[in-house]
C-alpha atoms as a PDB file:
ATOM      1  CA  UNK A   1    -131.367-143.586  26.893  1.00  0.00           C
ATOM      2  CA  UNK A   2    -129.119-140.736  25.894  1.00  0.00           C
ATOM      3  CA  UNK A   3    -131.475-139.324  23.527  1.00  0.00           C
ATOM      4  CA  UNK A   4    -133.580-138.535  26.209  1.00  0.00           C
ATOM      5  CA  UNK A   5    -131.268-136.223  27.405  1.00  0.00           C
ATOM      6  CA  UNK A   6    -131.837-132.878  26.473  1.00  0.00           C
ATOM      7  CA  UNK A   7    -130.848-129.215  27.782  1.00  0.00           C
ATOM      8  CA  UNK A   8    -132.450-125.833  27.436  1.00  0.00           C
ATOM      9  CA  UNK A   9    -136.142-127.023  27.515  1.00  0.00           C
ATOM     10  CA  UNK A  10    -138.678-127.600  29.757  1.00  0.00           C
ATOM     11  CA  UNK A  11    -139.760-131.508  30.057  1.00  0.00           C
ATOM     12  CA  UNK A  12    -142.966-132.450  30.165  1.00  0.00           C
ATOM     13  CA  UNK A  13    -142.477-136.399  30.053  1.00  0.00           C
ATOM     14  CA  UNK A  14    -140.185-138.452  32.006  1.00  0.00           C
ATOM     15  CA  UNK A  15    -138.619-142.263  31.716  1.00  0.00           C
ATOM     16  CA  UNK A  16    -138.313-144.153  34.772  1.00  0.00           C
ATOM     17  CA  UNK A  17    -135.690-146.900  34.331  1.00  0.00           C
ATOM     18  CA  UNK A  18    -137.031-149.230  36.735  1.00  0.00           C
ATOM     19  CA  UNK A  19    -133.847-150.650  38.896  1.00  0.00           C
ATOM     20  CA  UNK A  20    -130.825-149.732  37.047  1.00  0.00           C
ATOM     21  CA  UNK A  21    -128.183-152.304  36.227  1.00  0.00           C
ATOM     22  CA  UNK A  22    -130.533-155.095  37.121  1.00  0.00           C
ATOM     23  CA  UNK A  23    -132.836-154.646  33.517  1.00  0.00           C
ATOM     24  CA  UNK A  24    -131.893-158.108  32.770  1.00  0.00           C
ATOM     25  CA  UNK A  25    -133.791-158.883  36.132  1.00  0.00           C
ATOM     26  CA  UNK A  26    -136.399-157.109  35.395  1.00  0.00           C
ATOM     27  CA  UNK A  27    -138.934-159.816  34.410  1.00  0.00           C
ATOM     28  CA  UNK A  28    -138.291-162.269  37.320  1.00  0.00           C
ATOM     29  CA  UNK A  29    -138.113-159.034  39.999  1.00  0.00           C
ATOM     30  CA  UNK A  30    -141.679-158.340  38.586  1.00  0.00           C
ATOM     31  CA  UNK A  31    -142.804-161.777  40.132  1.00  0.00           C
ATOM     32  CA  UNK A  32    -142.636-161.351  43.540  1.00  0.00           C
ATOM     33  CA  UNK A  33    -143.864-158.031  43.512  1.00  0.00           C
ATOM     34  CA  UNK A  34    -146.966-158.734  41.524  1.00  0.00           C
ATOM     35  CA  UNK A  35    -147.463-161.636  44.247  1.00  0.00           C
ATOM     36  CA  UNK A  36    -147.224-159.353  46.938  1.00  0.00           C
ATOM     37  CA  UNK A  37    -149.610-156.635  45.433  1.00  0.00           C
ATOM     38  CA  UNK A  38    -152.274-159.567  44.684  1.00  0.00           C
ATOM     39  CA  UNK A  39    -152.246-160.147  48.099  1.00  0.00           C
ATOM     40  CA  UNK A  40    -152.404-156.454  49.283  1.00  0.00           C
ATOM     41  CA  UNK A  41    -155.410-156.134  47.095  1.00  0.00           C
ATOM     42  CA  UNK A  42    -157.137-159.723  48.670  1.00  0.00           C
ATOM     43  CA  UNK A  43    -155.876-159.552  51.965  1.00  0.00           C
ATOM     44  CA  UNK A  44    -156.460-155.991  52.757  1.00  0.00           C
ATOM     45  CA  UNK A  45    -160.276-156.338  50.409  1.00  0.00           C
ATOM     46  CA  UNK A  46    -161.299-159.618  52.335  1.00  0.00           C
ATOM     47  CA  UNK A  47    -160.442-157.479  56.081  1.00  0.00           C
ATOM     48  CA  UNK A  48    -162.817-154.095  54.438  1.00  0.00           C
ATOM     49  CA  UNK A  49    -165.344-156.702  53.791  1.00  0.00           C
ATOM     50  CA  UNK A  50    -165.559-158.511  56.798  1.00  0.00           C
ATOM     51  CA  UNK A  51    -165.497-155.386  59.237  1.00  0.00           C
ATOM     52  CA  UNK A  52    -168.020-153.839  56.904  1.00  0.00           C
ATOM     53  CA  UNK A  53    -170.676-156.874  56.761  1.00  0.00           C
ATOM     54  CA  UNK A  54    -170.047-157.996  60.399  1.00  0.00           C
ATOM     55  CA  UNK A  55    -172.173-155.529  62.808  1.00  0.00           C
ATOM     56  CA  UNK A  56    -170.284-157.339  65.582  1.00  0.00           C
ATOM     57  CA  UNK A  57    -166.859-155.663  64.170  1.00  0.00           C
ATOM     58  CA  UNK A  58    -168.343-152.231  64.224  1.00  0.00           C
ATOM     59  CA  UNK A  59    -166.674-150.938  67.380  1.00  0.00           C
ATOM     60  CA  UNK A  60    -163.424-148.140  66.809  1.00  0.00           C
ATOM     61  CA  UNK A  61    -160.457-150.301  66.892  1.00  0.00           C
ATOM     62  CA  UNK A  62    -162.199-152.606  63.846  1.00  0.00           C
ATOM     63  CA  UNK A  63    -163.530-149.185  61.834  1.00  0.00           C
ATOM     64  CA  UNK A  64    -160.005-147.664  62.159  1.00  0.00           C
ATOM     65  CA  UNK A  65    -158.669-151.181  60.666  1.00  0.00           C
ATOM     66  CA  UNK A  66    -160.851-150.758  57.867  1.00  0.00           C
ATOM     67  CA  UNK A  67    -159.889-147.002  57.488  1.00  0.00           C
ATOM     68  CA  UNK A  68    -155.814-148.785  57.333  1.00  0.00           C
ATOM     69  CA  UNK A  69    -156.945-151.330  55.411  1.00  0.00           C
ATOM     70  CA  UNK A  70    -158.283-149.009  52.279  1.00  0.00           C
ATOM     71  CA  UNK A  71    -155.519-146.554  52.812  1.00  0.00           C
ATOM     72  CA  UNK A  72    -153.047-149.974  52.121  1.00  0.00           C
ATOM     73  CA  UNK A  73    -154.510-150.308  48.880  1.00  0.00           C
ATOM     74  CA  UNK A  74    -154.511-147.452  47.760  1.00  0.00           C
ATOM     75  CA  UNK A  75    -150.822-146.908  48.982  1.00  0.00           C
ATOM     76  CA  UNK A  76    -149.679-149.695  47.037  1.00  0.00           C
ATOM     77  CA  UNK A  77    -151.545-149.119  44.068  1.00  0.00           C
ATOM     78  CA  UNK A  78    -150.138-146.035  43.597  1.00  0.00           C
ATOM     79  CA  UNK A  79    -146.770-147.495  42.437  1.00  0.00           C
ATOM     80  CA  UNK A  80    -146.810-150.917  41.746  1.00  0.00           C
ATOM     81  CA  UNK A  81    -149.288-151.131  38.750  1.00  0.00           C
ATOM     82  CA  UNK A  82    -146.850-148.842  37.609  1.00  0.00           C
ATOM     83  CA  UNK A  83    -143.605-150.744  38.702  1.00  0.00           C
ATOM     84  CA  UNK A  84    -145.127-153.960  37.071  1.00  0.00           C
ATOM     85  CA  UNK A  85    -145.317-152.086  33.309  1.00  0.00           C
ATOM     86  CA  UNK A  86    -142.630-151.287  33.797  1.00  0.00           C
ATOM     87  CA  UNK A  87    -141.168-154.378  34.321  1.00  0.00           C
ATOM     88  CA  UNK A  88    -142.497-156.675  31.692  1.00  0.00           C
ATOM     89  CA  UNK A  89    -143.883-154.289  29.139  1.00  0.00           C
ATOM     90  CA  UNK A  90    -140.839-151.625  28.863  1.00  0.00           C
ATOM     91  CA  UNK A  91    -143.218-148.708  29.594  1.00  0.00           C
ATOM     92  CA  UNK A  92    -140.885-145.849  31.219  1.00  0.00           C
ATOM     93  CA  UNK A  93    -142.944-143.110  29.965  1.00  0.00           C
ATOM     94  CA  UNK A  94    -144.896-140.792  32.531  1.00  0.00           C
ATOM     95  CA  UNK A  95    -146.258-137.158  31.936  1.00  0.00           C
ATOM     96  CA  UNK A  96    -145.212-134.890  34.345  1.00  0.00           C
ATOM     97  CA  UNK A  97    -148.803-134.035  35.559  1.00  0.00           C
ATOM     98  CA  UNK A  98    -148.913-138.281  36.181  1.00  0.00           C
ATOM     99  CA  UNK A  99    -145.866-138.277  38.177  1.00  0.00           C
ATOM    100  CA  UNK A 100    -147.449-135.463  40.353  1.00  0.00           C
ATOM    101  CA  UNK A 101    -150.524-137.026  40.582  1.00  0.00           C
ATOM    102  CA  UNK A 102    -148.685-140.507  41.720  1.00  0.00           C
ATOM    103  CA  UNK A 103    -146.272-138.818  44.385  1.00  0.00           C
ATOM    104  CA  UNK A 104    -149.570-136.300  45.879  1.00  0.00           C
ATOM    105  CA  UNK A 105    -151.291-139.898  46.162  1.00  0.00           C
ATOM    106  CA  UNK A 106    -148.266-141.755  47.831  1.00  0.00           C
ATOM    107  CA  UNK A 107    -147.777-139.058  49.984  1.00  0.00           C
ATOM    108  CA  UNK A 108    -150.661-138.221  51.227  1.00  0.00           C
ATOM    109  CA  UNK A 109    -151.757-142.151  51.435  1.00  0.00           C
ATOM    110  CA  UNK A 110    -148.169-142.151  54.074  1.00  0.00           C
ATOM    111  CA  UNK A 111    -149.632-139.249  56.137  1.00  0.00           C
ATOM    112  CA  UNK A 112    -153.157-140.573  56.119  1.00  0.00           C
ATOM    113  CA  UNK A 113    -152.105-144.216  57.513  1.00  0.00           C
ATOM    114  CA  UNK A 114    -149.777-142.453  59.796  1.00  0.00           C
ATOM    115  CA  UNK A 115    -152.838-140.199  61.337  1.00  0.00           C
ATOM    116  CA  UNK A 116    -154.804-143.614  60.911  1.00  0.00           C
ATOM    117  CA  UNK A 117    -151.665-145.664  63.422  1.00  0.00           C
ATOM    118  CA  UNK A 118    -152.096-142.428  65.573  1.00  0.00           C
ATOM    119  CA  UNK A 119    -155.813-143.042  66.528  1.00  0.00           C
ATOM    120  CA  UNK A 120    -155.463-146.561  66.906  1.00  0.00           C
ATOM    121  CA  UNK A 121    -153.079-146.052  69.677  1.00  0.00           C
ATOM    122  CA  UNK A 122    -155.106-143.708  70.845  1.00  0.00           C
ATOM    123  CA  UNK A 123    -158.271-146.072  71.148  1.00  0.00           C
ATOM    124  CA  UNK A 124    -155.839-148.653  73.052  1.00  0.00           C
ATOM    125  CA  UNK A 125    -155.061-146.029  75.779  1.00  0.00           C
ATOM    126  CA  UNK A 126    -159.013-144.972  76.252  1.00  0.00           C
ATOM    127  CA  UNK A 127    -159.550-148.609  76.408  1.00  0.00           C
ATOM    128  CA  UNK A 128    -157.004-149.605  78.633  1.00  0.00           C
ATOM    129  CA  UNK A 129    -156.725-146.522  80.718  1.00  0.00           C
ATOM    130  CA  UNK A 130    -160.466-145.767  80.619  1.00  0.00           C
ATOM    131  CA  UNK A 131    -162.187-148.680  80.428  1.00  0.00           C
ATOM    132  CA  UNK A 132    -166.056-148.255  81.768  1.00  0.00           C
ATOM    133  CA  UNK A 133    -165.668-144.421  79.710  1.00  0.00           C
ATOM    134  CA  UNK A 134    -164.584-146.007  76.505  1.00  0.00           C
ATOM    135  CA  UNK A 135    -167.459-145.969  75.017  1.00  0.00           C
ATOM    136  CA  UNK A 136    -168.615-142.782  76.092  1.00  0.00           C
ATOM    137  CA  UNK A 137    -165.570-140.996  74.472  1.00  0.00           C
ATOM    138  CA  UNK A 138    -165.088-142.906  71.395  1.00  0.00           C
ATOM    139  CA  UNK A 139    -168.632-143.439  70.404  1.00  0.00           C
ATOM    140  CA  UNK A 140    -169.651-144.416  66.668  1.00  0.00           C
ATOM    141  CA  UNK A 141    -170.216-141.211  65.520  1.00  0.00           C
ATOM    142  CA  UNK A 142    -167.230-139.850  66.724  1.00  0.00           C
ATOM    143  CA  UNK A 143    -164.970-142.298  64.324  1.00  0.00           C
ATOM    144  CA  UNK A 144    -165.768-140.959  61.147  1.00  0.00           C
ATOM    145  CA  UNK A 145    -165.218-137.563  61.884  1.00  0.00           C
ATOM    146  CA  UNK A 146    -161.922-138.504  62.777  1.00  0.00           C
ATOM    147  CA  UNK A 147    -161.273-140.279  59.655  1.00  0.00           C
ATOM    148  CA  UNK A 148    -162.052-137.093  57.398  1.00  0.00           C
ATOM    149  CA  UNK A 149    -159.800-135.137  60.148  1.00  0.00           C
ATOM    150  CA  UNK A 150    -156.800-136.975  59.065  1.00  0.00           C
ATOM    151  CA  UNK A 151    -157.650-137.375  55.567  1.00  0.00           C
ATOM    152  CA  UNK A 152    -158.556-134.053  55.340  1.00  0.00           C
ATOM    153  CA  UNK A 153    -154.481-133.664  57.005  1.00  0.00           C
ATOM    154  CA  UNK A 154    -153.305-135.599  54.886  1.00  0.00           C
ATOM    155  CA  UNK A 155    -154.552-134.084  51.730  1.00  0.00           C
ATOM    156  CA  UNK A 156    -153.915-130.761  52.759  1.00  0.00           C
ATOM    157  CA  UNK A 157    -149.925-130.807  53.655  1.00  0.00           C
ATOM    158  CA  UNK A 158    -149.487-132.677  50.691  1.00  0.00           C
ATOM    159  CA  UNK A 159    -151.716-130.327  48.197  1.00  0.00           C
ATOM    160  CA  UNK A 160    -149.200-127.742  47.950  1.00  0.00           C
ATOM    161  CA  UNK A 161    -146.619-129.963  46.779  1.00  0.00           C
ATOM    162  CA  UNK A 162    -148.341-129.706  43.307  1.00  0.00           C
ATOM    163  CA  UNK A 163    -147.908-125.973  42.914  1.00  0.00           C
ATOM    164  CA  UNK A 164    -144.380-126.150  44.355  1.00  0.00           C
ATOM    165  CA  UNK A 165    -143.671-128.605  41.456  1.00  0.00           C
ATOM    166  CA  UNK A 166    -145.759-127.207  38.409  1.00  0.00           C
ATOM    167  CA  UNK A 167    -144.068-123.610  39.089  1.00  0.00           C
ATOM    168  CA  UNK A 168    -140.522-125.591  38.222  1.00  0.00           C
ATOM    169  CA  UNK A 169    -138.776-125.310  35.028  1.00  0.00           C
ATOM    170  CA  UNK A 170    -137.549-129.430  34.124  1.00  0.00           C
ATOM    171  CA  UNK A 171    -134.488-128.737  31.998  1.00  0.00           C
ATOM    172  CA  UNK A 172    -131.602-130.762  33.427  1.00  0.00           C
ATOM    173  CA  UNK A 173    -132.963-134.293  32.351  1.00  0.00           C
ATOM    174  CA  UNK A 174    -136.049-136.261  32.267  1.00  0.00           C
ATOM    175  CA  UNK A 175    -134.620-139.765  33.161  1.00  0.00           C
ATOM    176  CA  UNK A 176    -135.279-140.586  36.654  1.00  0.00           C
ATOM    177  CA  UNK A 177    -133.706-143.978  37.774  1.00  0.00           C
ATOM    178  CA  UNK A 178    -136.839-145.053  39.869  1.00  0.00           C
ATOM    179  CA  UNK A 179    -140.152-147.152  39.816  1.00  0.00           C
ATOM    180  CA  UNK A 180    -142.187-144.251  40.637  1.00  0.00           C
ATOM    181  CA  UNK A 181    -142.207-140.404  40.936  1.00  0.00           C
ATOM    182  CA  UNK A 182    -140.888-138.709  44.386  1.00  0.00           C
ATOM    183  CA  UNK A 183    -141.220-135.168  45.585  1.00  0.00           C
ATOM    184  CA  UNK A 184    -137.795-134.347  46.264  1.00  0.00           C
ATOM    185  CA  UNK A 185    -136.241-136.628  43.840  1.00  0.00           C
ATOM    186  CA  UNK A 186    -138.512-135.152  40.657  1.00  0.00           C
ATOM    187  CA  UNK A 187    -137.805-131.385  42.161  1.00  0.00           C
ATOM    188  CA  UNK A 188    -133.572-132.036  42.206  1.00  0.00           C
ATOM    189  CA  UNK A 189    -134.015-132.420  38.271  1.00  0.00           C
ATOM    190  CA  UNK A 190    -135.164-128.957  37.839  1.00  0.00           C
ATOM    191  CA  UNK A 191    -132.825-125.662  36.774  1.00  0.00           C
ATOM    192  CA  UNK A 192    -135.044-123.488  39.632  1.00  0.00           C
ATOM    193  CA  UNK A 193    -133.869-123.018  42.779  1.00  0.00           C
ATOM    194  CA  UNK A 194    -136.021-126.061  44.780  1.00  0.00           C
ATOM    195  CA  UNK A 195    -134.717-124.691  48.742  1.00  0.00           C
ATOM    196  CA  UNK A 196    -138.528-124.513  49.086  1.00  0.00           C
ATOM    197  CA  UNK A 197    -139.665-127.781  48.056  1.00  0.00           C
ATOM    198  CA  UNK A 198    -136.701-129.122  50.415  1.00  0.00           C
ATOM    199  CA  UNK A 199    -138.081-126.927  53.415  1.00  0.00           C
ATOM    200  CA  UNK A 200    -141.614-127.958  52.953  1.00  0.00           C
ATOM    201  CA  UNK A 201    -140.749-131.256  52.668  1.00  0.00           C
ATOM    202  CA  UNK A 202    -139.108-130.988  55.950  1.00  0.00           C
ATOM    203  CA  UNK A 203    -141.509-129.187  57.585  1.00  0.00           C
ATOM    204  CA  UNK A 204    -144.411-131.935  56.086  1.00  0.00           C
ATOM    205  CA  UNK A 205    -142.327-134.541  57.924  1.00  0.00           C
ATOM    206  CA  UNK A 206    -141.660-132.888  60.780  1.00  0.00           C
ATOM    207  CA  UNK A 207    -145.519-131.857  61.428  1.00  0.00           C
ATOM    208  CA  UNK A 208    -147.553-135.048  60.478  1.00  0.00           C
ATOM    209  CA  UNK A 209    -145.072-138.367  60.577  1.00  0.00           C
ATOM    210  CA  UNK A 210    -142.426-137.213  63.287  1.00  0.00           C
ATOM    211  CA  UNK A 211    -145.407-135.863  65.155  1.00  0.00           C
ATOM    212  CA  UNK A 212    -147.068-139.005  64.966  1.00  0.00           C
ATOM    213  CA  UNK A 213    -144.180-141.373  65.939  1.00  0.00           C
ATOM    214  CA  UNK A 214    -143.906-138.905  69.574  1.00  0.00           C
ATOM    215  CA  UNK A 215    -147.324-138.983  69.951  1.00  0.00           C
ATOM    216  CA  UNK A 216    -147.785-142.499  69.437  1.00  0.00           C
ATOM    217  CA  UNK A 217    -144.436-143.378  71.521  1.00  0.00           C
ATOM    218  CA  UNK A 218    -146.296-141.014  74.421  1.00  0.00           C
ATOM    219  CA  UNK A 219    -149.475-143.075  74.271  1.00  0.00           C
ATOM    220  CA  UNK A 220    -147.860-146.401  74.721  1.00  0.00           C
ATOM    221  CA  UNK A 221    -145.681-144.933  77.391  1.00  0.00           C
ATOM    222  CA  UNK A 222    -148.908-143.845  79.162  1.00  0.00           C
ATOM    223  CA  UNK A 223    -150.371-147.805  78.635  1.00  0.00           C
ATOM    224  CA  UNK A 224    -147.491-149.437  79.726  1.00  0.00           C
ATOM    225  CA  UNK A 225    -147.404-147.221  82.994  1.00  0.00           C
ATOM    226  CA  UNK A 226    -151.543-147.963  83.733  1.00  0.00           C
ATOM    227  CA  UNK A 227    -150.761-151.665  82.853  1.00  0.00           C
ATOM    228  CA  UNK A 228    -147.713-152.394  84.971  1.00  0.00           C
ATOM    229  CA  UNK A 229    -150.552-150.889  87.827  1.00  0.00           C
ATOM    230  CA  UNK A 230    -152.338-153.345  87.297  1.00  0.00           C
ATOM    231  CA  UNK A 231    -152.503-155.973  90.334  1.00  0.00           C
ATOM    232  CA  UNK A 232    -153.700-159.558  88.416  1.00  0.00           C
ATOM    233  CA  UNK A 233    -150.520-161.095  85.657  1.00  0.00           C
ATOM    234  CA  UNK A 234    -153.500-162.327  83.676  1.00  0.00           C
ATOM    235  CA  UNK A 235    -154.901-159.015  83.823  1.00  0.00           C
ATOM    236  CA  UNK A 236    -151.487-157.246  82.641  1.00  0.00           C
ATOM    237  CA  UNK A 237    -150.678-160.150  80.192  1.00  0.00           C
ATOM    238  CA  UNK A 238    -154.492-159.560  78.629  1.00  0.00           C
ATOM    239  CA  UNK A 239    -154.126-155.711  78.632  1.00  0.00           C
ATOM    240  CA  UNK A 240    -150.260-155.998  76.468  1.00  0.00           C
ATOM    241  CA  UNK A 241    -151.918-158.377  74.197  1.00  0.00           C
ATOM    242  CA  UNK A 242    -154.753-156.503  72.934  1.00  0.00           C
ATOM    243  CA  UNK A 243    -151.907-154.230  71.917  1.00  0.00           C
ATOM    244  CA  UNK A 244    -149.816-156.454  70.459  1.00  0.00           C
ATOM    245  CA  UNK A 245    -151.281-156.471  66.856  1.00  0.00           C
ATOM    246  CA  UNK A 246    -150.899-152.821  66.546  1.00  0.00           C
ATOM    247  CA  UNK A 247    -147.206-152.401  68.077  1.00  0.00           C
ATOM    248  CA  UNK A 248    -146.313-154.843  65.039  1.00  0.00           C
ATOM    249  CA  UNK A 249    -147.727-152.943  62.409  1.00  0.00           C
ATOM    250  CA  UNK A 250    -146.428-149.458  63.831  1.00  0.00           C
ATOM    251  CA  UNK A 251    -143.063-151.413  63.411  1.00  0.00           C
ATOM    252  CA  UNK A 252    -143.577-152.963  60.162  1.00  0.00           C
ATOM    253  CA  UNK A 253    -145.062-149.514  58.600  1.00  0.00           C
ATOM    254  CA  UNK A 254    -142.033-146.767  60.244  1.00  0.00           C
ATOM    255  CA  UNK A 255    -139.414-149.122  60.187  1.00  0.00           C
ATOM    256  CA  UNK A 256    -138.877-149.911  56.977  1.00  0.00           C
ATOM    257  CA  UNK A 257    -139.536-146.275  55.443  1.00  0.00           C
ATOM    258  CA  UNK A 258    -136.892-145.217  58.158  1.00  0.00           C
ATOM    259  CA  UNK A 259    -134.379-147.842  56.940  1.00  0.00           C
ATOM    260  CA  UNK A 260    -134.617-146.645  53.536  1.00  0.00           C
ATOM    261  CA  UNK A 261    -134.146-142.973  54.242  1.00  0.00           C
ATOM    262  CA  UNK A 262    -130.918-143.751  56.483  1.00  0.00           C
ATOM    263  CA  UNK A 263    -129.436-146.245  53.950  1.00  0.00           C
ATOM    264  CA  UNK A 264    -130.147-143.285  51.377  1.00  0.00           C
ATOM    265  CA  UNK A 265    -128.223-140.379  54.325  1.00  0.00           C
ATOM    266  CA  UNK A 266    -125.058-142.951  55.075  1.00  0.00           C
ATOM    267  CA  UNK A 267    -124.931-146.076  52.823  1.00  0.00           C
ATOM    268  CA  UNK A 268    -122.675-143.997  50.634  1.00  0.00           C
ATOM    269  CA  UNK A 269    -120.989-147.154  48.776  1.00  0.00           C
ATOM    270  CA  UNK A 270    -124.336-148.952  48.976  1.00  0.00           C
ATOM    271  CA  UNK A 271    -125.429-149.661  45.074  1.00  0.00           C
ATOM    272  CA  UNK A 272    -128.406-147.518  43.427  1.00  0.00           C
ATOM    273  CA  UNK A 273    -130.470-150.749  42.849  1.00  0.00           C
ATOM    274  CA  UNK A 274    -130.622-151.710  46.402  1.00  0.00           C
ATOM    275  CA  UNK A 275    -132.003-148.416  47.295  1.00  0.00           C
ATOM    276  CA  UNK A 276    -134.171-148.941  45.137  1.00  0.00           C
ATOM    277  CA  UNK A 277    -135.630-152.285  45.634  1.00  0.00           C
ATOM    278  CA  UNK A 278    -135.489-151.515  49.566  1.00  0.00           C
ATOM    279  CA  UNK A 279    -137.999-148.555  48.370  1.00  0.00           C
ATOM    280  CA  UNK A 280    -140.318-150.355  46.757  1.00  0.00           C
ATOM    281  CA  UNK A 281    -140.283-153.180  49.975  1.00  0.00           C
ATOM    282  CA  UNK A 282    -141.462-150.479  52.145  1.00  0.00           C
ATOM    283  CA  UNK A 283    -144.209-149.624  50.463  1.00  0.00           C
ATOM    284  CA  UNK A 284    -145.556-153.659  49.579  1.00  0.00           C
ATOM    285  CA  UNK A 285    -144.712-155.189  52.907  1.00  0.00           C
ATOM    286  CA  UNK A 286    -146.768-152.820  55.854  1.00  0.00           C
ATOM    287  CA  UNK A 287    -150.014-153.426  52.980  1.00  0.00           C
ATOM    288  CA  UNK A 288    -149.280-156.854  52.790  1.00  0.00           C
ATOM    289  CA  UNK A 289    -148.692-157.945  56.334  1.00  0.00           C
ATOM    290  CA  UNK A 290    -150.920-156.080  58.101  1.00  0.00           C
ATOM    291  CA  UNK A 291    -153.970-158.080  57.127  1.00  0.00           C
ATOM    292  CA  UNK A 292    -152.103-161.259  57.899  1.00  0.00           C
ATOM    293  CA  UNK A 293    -150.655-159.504  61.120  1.00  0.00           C
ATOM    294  CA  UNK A 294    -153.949-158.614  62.703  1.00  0.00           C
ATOM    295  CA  UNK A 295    -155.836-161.816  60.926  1.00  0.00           C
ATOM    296  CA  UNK A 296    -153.483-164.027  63.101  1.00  0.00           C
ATOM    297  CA  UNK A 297    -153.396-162.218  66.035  1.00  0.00           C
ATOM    298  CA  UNK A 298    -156.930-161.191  66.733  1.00  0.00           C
ATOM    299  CA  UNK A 299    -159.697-163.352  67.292  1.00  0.00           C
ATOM    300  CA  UNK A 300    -163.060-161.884  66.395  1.00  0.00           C
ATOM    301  CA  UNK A 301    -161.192-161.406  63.100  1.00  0.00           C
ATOM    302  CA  UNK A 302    -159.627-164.775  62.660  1.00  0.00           C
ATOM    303  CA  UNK A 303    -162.854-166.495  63.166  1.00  0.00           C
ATOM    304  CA  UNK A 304    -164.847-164.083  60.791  1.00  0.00           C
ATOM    305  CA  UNK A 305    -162.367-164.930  57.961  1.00  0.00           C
ATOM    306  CA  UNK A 306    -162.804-168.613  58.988  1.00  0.00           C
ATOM    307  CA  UNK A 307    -166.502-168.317  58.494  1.00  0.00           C
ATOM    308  CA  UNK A 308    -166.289-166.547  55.442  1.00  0.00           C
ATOM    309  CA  UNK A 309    -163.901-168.676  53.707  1.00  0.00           C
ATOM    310  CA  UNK A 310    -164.707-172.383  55.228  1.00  0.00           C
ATOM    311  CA  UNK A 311    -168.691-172.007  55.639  1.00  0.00           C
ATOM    312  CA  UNK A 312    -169.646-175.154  56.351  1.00  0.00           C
ATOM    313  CA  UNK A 313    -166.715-176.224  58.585  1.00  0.00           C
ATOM    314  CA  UNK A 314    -167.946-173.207  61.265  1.00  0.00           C
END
């Protein structure tokens, strides 16, 4: 690896080492994540297929499920085909213009099932706190014009992250002990001065994801105060299930990102590798689980899959 060390130039192709210290691993780490993605790519295909061909699953909370669903995939298949040729066929090499193009596409797949979490809390508090108007203010039509608006978010924050890395001069090194590309940690290799990558960053984070999490924490405050109004138990205990789903997979998809970004502030004397594997776990396990997640836990959508699967037992 030394020779790819080089000063006084300006890299255009980079090596990512996978997990270091654990190359002898390498082959049997590949395993389970390969597992995982197969059933990112089934689970979350099988749930976009079902809502699609199913004009009974056509209402918002199923259409923004889809819109999660086909932001999962392409989440995780922006770094784990990657990861996995990595993995077992020794293939470190990435142009810089591929690296961009993976971290613009991670990114702004983060941001767009962020926005996507947002509206689906959203949807529970018209539904639970507006019941008989429900359909009156989330009609049809409205839903896909909501999906471009937080694509269109998405994509936008996250497009200027590609001029704020091609203007950079890559002269310090070109080895970058990862399975995939990230903004800040491609930008720290450069010789330029990168204060502005850090403060857009920041200021990306700040104004999608943070804004999300208060706005999403604000709508389930708002539920939980209409639902606790709520005279009948069965009533209350109906209204906090049709919620439950959803509060899981807000969990499962911030949690985990946030756990890697505080072991990454204070777990100081915790080894590279496990930063790195606990990386790569937050992006496979929200894709993975969430079809299972709302499969299990919601009917119309558990007995579709039955149908689809087991024909002639329905």
């Amino acid at each position: 690896m030394a020779s790819f060390n080089h000063t006084g130039v300006n890299h255009v192709v980079f090596y990512l080492l996978g997990i270091p210290g654990r190359e002898d691993l390498h082959m049997w780490i590949a395993i389970p994540f390969l597992i995982s993605y197969v059933f990112v790519l089934l689970g979350n295909g099988l749930l976009i297929f079902i809502i699609l061909i199913k004009s009974s699953l056509h209402e918002p909370m199923y259409l923004f499920l889809c819109m999660l669903a086909g932001v999962d995939i392409v989440f995780a298949t922006t770094t784990e085909p990657k990861a996995l040729a990595i993995f077992w066929c020794n293939s470190r090499e990435i142009s810089l213009n591929s690296c961009i193009a993976q971290l613009y596409f991670q990114h702004s797949s983060f941001i767009s099932e962020s926005g996507i979490l947002l509206m689906m809390a959203f949807d529970r508090y018209i539904a639970i706190c507006y019941p008989l108007r429900y359909t009156m203010i989330l009609p049809r039509s409205l839903i896909g014009k909501i999906g471009v608006a937080v694509f269109m978010r998405a994509h936008c924050t996250i497009f200027p992250m590609i001029f704020l890395l091609k203007r950079l001069t890559f002269c310090r090194n070109n080895i970058l002990p990862h399975t995939f590309c990230e903004h800040i940690g491609l930008a720290k290799y450069a010789c330029d001065d990168i204060r502005v990558n850090i403060w857009y960053g920041f200021f990306v984070l700040m104004s999608t994801v943070i804004l999300d999490i208060v706005l999403i924490f604000v709508s389930y405050t708002l539920i939980l105060h209409a639902v606790f109004r709520i005279p009948s138990r069965d009533a209350r205990h109906k209204a906090l299930n049709t919620c439950g789903s959803h509060v899981c997979v807000i969990v499962l998809f911030y949690w985990p990102g946030i756990f890697s970004v505080l072991t990454q502030c204070f777990g100081r004397h915790i080894p590279l590798h496990v930063h790195i594997l606990l990386a790569n776990v937050s992006m496979l396990a929200p894709p993975m689980l969430n079809p299972i997640i709302y499969g299990v836990r919601t009917k119309q959508i558990r007995d579709q899959v039955l149908y689809v699967l087991f024909p002639k037992q329905k």
